[in-house]
N, C-alpha and C. Protein backbone atom coordinates (compact mmCIF):
# COMPACT_ATOMS: atom_id res chain seq x y z
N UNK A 1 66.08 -24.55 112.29
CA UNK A 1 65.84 -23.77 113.49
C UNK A 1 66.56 -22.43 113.35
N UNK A 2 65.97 -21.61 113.16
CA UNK A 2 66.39 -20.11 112.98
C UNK A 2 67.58 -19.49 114.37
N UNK A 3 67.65 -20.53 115.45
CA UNK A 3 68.38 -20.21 116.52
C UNK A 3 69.47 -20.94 116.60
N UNK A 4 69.93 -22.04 115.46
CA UNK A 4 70.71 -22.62 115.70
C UNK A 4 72.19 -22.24 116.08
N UNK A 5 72.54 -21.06 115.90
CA UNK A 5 73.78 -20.34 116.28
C UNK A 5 73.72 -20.21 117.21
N UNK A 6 72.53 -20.13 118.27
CA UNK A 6 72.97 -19.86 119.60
C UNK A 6 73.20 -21.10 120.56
N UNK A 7 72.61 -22.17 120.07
CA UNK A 7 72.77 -23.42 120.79
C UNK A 7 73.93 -23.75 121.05
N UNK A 8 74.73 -24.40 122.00
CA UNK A 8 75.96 -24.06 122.67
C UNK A 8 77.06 -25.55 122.06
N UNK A 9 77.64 -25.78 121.75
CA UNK A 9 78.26 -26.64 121.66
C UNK A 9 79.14 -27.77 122.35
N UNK A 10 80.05 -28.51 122.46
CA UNK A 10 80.92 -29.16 123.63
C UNK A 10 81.76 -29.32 123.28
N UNK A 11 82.68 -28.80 123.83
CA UNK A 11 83.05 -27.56 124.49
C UNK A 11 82.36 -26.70 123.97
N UNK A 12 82.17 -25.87 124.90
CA UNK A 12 81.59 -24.68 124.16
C UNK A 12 82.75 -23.63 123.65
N UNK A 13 82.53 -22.79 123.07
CA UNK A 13 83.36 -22.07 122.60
C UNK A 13 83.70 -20.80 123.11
N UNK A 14 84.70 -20.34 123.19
CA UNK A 14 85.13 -19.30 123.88
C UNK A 14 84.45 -17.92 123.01
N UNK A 15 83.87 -16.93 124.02
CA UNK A 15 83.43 -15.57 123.71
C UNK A 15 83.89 -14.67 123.50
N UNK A 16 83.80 -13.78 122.46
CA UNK A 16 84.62 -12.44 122.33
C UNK A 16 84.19 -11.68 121.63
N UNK A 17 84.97 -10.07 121.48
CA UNK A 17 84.53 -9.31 121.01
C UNK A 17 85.24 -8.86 119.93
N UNK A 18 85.02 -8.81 118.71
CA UNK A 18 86.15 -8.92 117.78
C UNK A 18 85.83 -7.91 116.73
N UNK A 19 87.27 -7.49 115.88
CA UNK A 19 87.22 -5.84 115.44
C UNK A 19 87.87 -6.32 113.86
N UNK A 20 87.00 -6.21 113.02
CA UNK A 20 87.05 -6.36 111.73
C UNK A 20 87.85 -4.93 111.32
N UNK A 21 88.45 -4.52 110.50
CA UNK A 21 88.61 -3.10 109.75
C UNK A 21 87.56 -2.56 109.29
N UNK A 22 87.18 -1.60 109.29
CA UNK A 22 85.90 -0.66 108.90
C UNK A 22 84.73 -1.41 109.39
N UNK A 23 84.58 -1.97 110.35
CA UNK A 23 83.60 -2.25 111.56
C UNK A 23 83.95 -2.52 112.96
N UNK A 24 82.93 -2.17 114.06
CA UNK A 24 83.55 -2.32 114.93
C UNK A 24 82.78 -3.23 115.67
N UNK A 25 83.72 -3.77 117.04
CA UNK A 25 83.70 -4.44 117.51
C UNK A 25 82.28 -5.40 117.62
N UNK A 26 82.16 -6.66 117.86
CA UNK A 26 81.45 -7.41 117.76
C UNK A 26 81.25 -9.02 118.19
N UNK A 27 80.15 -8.96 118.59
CA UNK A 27 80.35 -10.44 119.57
C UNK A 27 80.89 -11.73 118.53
N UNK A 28 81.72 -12.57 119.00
CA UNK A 28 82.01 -13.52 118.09
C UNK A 28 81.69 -14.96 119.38
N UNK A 29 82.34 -16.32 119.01
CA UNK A 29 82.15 -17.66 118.83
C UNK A 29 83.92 -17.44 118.32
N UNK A 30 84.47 -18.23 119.21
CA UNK A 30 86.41 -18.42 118.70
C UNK A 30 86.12 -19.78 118.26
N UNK A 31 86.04 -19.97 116.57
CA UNK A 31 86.40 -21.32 116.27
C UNK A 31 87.85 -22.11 116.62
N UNK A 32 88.41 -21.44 116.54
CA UNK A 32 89.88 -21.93 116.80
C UNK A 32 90.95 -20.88 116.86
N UNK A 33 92.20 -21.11 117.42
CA UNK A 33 93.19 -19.94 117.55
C UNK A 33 94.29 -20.42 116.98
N UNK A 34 95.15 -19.96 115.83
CA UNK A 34 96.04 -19.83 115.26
C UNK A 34 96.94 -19.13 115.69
N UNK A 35 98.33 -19.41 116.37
CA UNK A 35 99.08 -18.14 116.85
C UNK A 35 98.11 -17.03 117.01
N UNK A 36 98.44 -16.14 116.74
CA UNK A 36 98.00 -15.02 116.79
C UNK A 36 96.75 -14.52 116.02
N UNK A 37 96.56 -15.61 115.64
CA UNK A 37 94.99 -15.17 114.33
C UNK A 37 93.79 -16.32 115.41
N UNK A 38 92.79 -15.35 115.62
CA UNK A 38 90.96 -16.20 116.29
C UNK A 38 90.67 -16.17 115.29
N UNK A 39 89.99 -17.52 114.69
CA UNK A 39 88.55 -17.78 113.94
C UNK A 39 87.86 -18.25 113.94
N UNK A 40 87.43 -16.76 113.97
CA UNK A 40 85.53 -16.29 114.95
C UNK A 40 84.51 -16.66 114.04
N UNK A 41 83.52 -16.59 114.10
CA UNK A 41 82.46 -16.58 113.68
C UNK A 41 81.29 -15.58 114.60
N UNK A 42 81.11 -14.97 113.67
CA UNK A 42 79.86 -13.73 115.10
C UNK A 42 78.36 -14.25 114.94
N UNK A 43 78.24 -13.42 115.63
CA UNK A 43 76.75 -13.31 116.30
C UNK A 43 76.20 -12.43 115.61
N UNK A 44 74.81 -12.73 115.47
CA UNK A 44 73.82 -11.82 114.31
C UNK A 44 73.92 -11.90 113.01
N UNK A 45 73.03 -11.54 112.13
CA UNK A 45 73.11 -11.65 110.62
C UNK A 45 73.20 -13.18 109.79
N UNK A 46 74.25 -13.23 109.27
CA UNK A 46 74.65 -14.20 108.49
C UNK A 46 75.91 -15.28 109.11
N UNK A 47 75.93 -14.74 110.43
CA UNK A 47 77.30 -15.73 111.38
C UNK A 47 78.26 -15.83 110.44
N UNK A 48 78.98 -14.83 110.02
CA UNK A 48 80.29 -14.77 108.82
C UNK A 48 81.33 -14.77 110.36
N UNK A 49 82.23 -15.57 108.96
CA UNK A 49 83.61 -15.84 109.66
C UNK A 49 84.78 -14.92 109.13
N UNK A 50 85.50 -14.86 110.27
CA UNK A 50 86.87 -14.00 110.01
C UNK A 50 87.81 -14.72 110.88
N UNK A 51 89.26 -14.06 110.27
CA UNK A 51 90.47 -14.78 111.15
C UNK A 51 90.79 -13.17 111.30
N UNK A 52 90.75 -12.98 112.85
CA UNK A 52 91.11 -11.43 113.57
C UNK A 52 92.49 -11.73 114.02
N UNK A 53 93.27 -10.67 114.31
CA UNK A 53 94.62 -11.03 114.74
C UNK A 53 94.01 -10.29 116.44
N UNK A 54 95.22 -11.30 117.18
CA UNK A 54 94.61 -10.84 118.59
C UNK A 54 94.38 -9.84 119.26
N UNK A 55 95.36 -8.56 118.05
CA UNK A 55 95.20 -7.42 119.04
C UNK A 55 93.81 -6.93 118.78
N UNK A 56 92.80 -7.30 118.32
CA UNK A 56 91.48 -6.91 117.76
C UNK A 56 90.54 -7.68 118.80
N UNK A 57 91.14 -8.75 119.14
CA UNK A 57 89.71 -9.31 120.28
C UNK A 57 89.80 -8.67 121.73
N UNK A 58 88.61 -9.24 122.44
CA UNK A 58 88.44 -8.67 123.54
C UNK A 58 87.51 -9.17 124.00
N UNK A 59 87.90 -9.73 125.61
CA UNK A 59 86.96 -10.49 126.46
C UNK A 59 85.43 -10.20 126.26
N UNK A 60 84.53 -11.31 126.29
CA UNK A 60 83.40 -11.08 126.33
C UNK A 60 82.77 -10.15 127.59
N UNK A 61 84.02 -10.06 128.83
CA UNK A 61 83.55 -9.89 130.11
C UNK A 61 83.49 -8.65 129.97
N UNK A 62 84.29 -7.57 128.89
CA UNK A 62 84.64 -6.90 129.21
C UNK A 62 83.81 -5.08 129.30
N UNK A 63 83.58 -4.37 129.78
CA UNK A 63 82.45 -3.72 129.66
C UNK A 63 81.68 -3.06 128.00
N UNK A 64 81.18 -2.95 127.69
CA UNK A 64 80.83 -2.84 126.54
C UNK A 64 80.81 -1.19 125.94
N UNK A 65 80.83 -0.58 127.07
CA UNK A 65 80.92 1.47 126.99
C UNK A 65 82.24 1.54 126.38
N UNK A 66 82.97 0.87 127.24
CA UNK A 66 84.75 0.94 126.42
C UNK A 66 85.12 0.72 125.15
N UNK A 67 84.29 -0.36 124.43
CA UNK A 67 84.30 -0.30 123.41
C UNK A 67 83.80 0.41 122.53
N UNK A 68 83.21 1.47 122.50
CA UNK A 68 82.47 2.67 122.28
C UNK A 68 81.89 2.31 120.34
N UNK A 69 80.98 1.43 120.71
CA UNK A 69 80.00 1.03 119.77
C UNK A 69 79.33 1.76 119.64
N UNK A 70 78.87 2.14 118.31
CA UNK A 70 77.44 2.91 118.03
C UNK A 70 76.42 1.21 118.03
N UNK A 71 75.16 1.58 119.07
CA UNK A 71 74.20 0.45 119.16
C UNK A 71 73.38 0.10 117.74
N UNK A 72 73.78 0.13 117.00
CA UNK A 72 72.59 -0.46 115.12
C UNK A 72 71.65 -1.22 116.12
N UNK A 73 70.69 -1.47 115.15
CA UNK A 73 69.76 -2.67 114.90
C UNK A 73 70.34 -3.64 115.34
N UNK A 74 71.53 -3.92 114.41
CA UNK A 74 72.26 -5.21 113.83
C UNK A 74 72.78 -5.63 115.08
N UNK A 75 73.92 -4.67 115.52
CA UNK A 75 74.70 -4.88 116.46
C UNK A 75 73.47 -5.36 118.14
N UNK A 76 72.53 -4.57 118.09
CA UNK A 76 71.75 -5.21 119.36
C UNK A 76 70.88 -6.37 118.82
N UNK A 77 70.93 -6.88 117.54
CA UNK A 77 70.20 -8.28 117.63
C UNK A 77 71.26 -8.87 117.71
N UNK A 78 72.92 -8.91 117.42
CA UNK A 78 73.49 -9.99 117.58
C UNK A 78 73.92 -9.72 118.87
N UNK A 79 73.90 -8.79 120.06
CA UNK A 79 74.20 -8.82 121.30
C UNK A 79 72.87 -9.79 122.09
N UNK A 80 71.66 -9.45 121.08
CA UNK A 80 70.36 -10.10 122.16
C UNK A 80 70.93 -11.78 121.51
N UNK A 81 71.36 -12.26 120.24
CA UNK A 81 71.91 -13.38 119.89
C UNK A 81 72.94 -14.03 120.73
N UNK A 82 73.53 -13.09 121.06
CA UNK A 82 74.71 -13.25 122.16
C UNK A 82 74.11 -14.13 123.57
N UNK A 83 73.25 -13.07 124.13
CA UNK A 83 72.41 -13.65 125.10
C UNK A 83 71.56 -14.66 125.31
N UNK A 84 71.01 -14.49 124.16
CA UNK A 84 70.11 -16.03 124.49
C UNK A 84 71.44 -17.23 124.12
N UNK A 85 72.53 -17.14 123.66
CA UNK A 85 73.19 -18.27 123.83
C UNK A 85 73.93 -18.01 124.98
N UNK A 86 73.82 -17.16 125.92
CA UNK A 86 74.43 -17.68 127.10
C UNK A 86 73.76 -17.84 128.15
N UNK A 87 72.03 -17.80 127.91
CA UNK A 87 71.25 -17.84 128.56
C UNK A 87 71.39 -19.44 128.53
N UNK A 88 71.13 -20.21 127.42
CA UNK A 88 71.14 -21.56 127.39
C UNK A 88 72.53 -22.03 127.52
N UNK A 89 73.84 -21.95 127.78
CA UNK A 89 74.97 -22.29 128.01
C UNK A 89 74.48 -22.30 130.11
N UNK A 90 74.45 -21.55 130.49
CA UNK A 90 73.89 -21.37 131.76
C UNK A 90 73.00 -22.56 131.89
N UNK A 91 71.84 -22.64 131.18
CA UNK A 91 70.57 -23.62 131.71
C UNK A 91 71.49 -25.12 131.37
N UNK A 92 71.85 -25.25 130.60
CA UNK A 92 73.34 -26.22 130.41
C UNK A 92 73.73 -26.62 130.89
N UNK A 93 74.47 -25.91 131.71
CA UNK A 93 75.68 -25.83 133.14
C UNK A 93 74.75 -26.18 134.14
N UNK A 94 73.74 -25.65 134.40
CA UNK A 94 72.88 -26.15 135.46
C UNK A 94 72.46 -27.73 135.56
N UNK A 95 71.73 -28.32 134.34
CA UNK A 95 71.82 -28.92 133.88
C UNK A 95 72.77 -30.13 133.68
N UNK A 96 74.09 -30.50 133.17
CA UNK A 96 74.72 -31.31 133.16
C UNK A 96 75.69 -30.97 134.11
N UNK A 97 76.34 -29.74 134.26
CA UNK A 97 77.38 -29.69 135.21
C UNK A 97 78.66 -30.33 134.20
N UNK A 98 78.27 -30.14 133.15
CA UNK A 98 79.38 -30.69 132.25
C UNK A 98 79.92 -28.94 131.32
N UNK A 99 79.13 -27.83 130.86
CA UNK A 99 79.52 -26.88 129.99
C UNK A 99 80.31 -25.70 130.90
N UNK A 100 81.68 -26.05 131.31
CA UNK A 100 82.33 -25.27 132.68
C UNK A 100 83.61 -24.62 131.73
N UNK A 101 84.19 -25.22 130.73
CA UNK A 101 85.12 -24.86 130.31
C UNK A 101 84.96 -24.10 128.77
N UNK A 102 85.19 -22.97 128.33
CA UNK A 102 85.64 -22.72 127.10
C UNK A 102 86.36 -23.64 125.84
N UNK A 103 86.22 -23.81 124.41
CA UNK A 103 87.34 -24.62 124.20
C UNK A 103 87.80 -23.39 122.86
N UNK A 104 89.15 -23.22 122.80
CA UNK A 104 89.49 -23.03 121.35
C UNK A 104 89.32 -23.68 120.72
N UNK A 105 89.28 -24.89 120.37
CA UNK A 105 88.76 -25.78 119.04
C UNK A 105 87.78 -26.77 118.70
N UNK A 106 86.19 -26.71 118.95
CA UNK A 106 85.07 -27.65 119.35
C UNK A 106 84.25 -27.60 118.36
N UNK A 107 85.11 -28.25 117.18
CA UNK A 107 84.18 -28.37 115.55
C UNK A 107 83.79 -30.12 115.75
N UNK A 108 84.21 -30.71 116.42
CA UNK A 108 82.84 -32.37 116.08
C UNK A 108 81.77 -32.05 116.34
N UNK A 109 81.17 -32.76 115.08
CA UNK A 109 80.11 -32.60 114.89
C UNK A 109 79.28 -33.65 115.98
N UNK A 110 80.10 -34.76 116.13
CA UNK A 110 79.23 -35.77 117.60
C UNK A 110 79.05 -34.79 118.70
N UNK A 111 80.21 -34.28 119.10
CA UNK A 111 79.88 -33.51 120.21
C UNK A 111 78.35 -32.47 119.70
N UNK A 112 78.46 -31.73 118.77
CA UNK A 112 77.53 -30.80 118.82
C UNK A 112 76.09 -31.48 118.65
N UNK A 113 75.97 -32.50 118.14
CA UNK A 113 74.93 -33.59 118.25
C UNK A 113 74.32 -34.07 119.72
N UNK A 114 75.17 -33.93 120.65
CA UNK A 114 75.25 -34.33 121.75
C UNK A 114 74.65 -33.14 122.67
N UNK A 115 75.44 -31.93 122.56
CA UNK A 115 74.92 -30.86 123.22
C UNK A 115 73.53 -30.29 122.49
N UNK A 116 73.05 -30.35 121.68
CA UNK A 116 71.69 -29.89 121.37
C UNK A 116 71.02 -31.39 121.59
N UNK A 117 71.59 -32.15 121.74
CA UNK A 117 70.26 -33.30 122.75
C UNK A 117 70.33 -32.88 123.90
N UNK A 118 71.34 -32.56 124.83
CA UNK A 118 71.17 -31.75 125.99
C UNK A 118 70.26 -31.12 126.60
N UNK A 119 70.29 -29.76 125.43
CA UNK A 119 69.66 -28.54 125.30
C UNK A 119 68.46 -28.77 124.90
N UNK A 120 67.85 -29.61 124.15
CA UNK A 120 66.67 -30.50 123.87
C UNK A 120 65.89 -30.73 125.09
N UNK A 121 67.00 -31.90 125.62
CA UNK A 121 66.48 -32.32 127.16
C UNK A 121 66.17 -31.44 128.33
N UNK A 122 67.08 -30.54 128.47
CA UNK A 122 66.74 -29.27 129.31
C UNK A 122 65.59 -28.62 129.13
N UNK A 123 65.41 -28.43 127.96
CA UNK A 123 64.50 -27.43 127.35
C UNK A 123 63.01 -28.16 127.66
N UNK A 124 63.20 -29.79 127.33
CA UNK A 124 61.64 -30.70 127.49
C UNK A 124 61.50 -30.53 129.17
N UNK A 125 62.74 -30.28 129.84
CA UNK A 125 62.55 -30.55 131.89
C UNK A 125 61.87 -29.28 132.00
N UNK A 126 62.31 -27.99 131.28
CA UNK A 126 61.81 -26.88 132.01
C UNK A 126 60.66 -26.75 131.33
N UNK A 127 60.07 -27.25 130.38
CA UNK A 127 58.94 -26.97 129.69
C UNK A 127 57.74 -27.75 130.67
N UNK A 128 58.31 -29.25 130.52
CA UNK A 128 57.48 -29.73 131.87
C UNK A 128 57.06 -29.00 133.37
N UNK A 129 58.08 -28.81 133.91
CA UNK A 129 57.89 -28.39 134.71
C UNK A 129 56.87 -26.54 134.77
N UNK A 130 57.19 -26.12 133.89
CA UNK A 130 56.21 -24.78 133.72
C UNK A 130 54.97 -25.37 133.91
N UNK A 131 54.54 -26.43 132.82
CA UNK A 131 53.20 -27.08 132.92
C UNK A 131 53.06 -27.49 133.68
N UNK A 132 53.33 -28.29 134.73
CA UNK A 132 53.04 -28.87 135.98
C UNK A 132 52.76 -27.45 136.99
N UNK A 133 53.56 -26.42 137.12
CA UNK A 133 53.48 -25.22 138.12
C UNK A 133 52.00 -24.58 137.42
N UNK A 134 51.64 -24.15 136.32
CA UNK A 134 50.83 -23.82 135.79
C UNK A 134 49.08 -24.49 136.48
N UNK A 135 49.73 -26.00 136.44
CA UNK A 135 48.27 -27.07 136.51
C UNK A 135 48.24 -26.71 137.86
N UNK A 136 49.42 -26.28 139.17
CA UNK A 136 49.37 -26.01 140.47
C UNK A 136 48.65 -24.77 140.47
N UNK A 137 48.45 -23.82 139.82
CA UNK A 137 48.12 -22.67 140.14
C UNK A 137 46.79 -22.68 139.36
N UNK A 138 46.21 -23.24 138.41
CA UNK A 138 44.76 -23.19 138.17
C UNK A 138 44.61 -24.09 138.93
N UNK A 139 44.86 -25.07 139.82
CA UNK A 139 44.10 -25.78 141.19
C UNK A 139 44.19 -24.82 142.36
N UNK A 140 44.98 -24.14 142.65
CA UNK A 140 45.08 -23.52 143.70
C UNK A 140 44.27 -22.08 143.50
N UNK A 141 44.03 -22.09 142.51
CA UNK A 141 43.33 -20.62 142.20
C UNK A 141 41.84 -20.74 141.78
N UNK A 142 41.55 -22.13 141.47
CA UNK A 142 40.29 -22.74 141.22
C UNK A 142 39.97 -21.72 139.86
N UNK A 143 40.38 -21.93 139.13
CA UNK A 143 39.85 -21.00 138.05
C UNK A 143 40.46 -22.28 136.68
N UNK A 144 39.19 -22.79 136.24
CA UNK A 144 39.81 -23.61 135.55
C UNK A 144 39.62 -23.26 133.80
N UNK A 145 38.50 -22.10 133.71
CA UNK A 145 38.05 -21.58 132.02
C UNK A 145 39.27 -20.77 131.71
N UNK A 146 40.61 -20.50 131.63
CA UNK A 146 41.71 -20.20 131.32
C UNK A 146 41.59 -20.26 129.79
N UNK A 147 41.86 -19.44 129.08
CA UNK A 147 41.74 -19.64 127.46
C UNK A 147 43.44 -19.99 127.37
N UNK A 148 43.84 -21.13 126.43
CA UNK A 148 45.02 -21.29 125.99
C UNK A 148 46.32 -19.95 126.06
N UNK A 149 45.47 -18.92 125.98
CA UNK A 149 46.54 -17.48 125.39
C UNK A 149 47.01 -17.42 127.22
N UNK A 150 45.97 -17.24 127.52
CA UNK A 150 46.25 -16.69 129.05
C UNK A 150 47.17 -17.84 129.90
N UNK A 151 47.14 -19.10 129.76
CA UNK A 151 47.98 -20.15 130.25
C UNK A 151 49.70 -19.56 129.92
N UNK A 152 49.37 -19.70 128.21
CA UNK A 152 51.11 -19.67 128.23
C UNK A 152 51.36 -18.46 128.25
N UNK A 153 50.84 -17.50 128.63
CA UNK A 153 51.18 -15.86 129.37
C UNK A 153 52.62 -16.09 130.10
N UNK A 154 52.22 -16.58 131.29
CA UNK A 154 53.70 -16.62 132.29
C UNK A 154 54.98 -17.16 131.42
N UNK A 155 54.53 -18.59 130.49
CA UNK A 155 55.76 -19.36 130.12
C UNK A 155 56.10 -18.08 129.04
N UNK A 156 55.82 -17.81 128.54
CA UNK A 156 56.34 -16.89 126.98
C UNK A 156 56.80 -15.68 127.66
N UNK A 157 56.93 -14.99 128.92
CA UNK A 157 56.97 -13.59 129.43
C UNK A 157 58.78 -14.09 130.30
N UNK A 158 59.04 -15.07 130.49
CA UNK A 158 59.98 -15.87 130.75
C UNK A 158 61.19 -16.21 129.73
N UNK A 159 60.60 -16.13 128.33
CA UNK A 159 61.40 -16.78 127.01
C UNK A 159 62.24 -15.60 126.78
């Protein structure tokens, strides 16, 4: 699955923005915290890992102008990478009411087995349910010659 980096883990992992030498800042995944050393793993590309010392990270919350990024390619696919994993950390949370906490250290692999059955399951409720709203609205609209493309219009304009 080409998205597997964004799928959320359990605990999920704490977010940040983290500052390599001769690059700048960038969304990471805190594998774990060492005194004073995060190791991150980022967002976009090849999900390479680094151990940043703390004065280099920085809240995910935190506005993104301040960090005065030049926007690449790179850097806005791993920010849109960023997003769709907190788009599904959210549908998650909705969902189990279990993904509330950050963790510094959430490498089992059971757990992460666990949360992409989750995210699985979430993903089969809202998929259902599109199709069911869909089957409501070609009954209610009486229009039933719909070509396949035009059905999953709404669901894909949503993704």
């Amino acid at each position: 699955n080409k998205h597997w980096f964004c799928k959320p883990c359990r605990p999920p992992h704490m977010l940040v923005y983290a500052k390599q030498k001769g690059y700048p800042y960038w969304p990471a995944k805190v594998i774990k915290i060492n005194g004073d050393l995060y190791d991150v793993r980022f967002f976009g590309g090849l999900h390479q890992r680094a151990a940043v010392e703390k004065a280099y990270i920085r809240p995910i919350s935190i506005n993104i102008n301040s960090l005065q990024v030049k926007r690449t390619s790179s850097w806005n696919k791993a920010c849109e990478e960023l997003k769709r994993h907190q788009d599904l950390l959210e549908k998650l949370r909705l969902a189990t009411n279990n993904f509330t906490t950050p963790s510094q250290d959430s490498s089992s692999d059971e757990s992460d087995n666990e949360s992409i059955q989750d995210i699985e399951d979430a993903s089969q409720a809202a998929a259902d349910e599109a199709a069911k709203e869909r089957e409501r609205v070609v009954e209610d609209s009486d229009i039933s010659d719909l070509s396949e493309d035009e059905e999953e219009a709404p669901l894909l304009k949503r993704l």
